[in-house]
Protein backbone atom coordinates (compact mmCIF):
# COMPACT_ATOMS: atom_id res chain seq x y z
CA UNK A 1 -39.44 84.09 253.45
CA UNK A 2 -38.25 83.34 256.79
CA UNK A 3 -38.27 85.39 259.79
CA UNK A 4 -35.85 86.81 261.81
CA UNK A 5 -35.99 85.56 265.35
CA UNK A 6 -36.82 87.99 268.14
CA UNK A 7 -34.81 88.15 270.73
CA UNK A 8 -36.13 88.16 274.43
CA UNK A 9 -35.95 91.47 275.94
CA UNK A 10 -32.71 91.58 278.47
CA UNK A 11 -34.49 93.06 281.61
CA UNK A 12 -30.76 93.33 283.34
CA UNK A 13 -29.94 95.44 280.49
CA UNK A 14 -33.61 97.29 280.76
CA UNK A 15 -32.90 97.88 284.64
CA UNK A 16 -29.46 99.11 284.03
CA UNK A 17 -30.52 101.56 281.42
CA UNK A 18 -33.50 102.66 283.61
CA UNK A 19 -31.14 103.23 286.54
CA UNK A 20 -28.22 105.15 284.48
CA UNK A 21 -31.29 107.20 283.34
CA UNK A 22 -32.44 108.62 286.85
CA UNK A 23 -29.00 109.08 287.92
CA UNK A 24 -28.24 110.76 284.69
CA UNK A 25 -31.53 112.89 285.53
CA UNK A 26 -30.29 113.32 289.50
CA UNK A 27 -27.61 114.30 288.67
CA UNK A 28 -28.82 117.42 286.15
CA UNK A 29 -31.50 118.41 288.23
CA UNK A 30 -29.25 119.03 291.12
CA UNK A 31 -27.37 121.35 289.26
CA UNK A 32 -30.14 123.13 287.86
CA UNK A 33 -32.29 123.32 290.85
CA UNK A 34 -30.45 122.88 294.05
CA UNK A 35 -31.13 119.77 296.23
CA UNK A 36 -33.69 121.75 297.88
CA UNK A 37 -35.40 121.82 294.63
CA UNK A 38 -34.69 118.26 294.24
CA UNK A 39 -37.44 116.02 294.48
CA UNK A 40 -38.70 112.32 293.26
CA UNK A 41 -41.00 112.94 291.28
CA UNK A 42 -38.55 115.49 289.24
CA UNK A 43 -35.91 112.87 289.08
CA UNK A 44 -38.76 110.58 287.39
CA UNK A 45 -39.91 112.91 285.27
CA UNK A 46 -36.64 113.55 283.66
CA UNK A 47 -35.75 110.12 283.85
CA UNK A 48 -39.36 108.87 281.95
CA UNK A 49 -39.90 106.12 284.78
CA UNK A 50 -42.21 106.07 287.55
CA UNK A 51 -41.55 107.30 291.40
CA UNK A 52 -42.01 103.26 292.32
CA UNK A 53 -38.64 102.19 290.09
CA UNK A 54 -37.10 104.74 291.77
CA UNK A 55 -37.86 103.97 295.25
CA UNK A 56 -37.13 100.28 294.57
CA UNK A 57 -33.47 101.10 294.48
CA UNK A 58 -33.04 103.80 296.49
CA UNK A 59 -35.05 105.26 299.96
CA UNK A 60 -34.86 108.71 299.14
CA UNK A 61 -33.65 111.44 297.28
CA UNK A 62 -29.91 112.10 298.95
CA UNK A 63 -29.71 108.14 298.20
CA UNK A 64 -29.86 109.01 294.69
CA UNK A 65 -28.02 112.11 294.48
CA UNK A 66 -25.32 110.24 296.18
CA UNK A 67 -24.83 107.21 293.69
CA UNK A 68 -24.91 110.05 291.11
CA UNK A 69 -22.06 111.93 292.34
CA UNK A 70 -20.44 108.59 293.03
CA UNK A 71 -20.68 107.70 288.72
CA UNK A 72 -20.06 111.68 288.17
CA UNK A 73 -16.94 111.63 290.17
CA UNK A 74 -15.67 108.70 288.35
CA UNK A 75 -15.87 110.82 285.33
CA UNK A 76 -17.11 114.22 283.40
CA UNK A 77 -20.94 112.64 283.79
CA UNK A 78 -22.85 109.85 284.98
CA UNK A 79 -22.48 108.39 281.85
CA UNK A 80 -24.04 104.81 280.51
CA UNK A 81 -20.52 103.41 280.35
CA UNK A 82 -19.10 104.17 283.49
CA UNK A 83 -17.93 101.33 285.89
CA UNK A 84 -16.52 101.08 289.25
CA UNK A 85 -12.67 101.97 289.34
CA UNK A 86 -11.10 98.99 291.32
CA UNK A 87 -7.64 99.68 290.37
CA UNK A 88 -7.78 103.29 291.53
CA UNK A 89 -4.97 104.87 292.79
CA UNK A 90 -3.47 107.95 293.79
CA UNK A 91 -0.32 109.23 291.17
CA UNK A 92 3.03 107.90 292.59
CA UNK A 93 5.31 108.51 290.30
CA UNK A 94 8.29 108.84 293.18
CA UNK A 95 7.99 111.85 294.19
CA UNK A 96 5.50 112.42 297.34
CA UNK A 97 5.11 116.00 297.42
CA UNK A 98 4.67 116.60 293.69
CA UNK A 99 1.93 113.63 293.46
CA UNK A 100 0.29 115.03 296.56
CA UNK A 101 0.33 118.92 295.31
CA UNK A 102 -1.30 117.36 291.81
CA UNK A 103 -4.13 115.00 293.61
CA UNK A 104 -5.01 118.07 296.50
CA UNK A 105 -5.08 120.39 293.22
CA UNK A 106 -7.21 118.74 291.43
CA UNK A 107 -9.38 117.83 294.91
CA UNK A 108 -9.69 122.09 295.19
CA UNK A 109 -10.51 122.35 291.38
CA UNK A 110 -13.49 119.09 292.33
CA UNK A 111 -14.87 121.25 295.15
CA UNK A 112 -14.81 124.87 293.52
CA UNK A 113 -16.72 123.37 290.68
CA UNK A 114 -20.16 124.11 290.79
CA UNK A 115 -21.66 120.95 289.50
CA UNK A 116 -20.54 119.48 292.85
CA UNK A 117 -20.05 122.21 295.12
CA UNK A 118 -23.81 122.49 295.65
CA UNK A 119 -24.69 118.64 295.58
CA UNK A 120 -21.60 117.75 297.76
CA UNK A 121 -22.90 120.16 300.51
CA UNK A 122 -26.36 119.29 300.94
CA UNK A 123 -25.38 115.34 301.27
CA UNK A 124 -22.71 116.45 303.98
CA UNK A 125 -25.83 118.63 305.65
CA UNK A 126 -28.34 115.48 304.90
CA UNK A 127 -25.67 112.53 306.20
CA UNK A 128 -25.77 114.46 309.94
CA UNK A 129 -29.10 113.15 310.46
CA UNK A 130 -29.36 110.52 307.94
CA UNK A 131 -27.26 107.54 309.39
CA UNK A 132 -27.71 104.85 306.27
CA UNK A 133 -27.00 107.17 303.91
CA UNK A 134 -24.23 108.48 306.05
CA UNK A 135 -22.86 104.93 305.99
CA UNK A 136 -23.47 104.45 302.70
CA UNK A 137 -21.19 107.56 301.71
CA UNK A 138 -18.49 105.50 304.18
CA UNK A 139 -18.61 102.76 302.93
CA UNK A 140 -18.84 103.83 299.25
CA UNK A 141 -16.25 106.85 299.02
CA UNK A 142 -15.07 107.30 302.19
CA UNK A 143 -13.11 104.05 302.85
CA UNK A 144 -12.07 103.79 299.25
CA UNK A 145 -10.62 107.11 299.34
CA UNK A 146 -8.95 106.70 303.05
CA UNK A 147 -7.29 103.52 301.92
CA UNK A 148 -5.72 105.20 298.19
CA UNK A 149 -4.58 107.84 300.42
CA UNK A 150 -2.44 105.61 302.95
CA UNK A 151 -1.55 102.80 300.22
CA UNK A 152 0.34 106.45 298.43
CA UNK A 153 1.66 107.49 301.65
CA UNK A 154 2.96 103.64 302.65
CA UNK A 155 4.60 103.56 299.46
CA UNK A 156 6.23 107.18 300.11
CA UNK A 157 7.51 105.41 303.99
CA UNK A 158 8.73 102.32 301.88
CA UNK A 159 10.85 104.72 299.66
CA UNK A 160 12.10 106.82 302.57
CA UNK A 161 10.60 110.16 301.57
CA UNK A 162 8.44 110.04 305.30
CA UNK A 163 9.93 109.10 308.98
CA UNK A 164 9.22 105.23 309.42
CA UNK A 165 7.15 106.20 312.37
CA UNK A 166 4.80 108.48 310.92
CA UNK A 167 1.34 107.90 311.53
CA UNK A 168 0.03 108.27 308.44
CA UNK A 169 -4.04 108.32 309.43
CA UNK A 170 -3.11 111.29 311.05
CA UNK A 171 -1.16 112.58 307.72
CA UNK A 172 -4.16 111.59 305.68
CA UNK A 173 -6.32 113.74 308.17
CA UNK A 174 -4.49 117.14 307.93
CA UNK A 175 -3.81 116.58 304.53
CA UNK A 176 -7.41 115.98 303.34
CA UNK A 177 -9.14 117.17 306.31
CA UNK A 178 -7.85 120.39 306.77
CA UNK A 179 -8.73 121.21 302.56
CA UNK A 180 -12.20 119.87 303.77
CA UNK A 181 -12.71 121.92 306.49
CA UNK A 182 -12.06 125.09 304.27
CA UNK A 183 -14.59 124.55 301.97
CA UNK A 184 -17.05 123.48 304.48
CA UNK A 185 -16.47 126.48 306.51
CA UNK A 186 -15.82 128.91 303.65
CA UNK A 187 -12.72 130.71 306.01
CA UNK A 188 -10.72 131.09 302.88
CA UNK A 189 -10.41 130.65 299.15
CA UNK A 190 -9.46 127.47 297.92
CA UNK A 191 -6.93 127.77 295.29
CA UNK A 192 -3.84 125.92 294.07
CA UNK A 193 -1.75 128.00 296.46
CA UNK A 194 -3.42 126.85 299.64
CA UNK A 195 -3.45 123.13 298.19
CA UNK A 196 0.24 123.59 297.96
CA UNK A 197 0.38 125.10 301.53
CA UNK A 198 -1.19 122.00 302.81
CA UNK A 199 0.89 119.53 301.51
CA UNK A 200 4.18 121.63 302.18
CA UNK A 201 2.99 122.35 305.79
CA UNK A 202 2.21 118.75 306.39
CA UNK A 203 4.97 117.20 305.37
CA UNK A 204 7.28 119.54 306.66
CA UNK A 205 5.75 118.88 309.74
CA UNK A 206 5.92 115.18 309.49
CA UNK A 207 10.01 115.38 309.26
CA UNK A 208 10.32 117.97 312.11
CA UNK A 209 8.51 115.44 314.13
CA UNK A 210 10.67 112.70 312.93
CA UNK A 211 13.69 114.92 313.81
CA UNK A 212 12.81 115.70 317.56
């Protein structure tokens, strides 16, 4: 009777599974136990590897926590299956203001949720005197996010619903910045309503500018 052949171990499959697995585990912990709680050797513990695999990939714990949130933002969890999103984009379906009340809605819903209220805080507290992992988050979420942001509000200028001589990094700023800046500072409840308020204030603002 003949054997089956064995097949070689895949270690690029064994390293990917090991590193979903501590993100998967960073990810949890926070949640449970704060990011002051947060340590190492708890995210190897949960994760079954050892404190070396982890610090082979990543210099420290807000590293980690931050390529979890990174997978966990791209969906409910960190899940084995999730991938990058290179074809992300904000809603444009022709209408500026609607697609802009629906994305800073769901942006309020993302920061009142407590899964990454909490984590999301701490690596804003960490970055200020953490400058790789402060570039990291720039370079990973950041950028991506500033350029989605103009690319929607180009399109809007293209399709005449802003002044052709907007500036829209400024836009992007009051628009996303100023719902930042609330739930950093905790000077008012963020709700649906004050999403709204944003978007009608800014844009408002934007055509009485273009007006003058």
């Amino acid at each position: 009777m003949s054997q089956r052949p064995r097949h070689a171990p895949d270690p690029a499959r064994r390293r990917e599974t090991s590193r979903r697995a501590i993100l998967t585990a960073a990810f949890e912990l926070a949640g449970e136990v704060g990011y002051s709680g947060l340590s190492i050797e708890g995210i190897a513990a949960r994760a079954g590897v050892g404190k070396q695999t982890i610090y082979r990939w990543w210099p420290s714990k807000g590293a980690v926590l931050l390529d979890a949130l990174m997978l966990a933002l791209q969906g409910e969890a960190p899940q084995e299956n999730a991938a990058p999103q290179d074809d992300a984009a904000l809603p444009d379906t022709g209408d500026l203001r609607a697609d802009l009340k629906t994305v800073l809605r769901a942006t309020v819903a993302e920061l009142n949720d407590p899964r990454f209220d909490g984590p999301l805080r701490a690596l804003a507290v960490e970055m200020l005197n953490d400058p790789l992992l402060a570039a990291r988050y720039a370079e990973h979420i950041e950028k991506p996010m500033r350029r989605m942001k103009t690319a929607r509000l180009h399109s809007a200028q293209r399709a005449g619903e802003l002044p052709q001589d907007a500036d829209l990094g400024l836009a992007v700023e009051l628009l996303w910045g100023t719902l930042r800046a609330a739930w950093l500072e905790r000077h008012r409840p963020l709700t649906p309503a004050y999403a709204d308020l944003i978007v009608d204030t800014v844009l408002d603002g934007l055509r009485a500018g273009a007006r003058r």
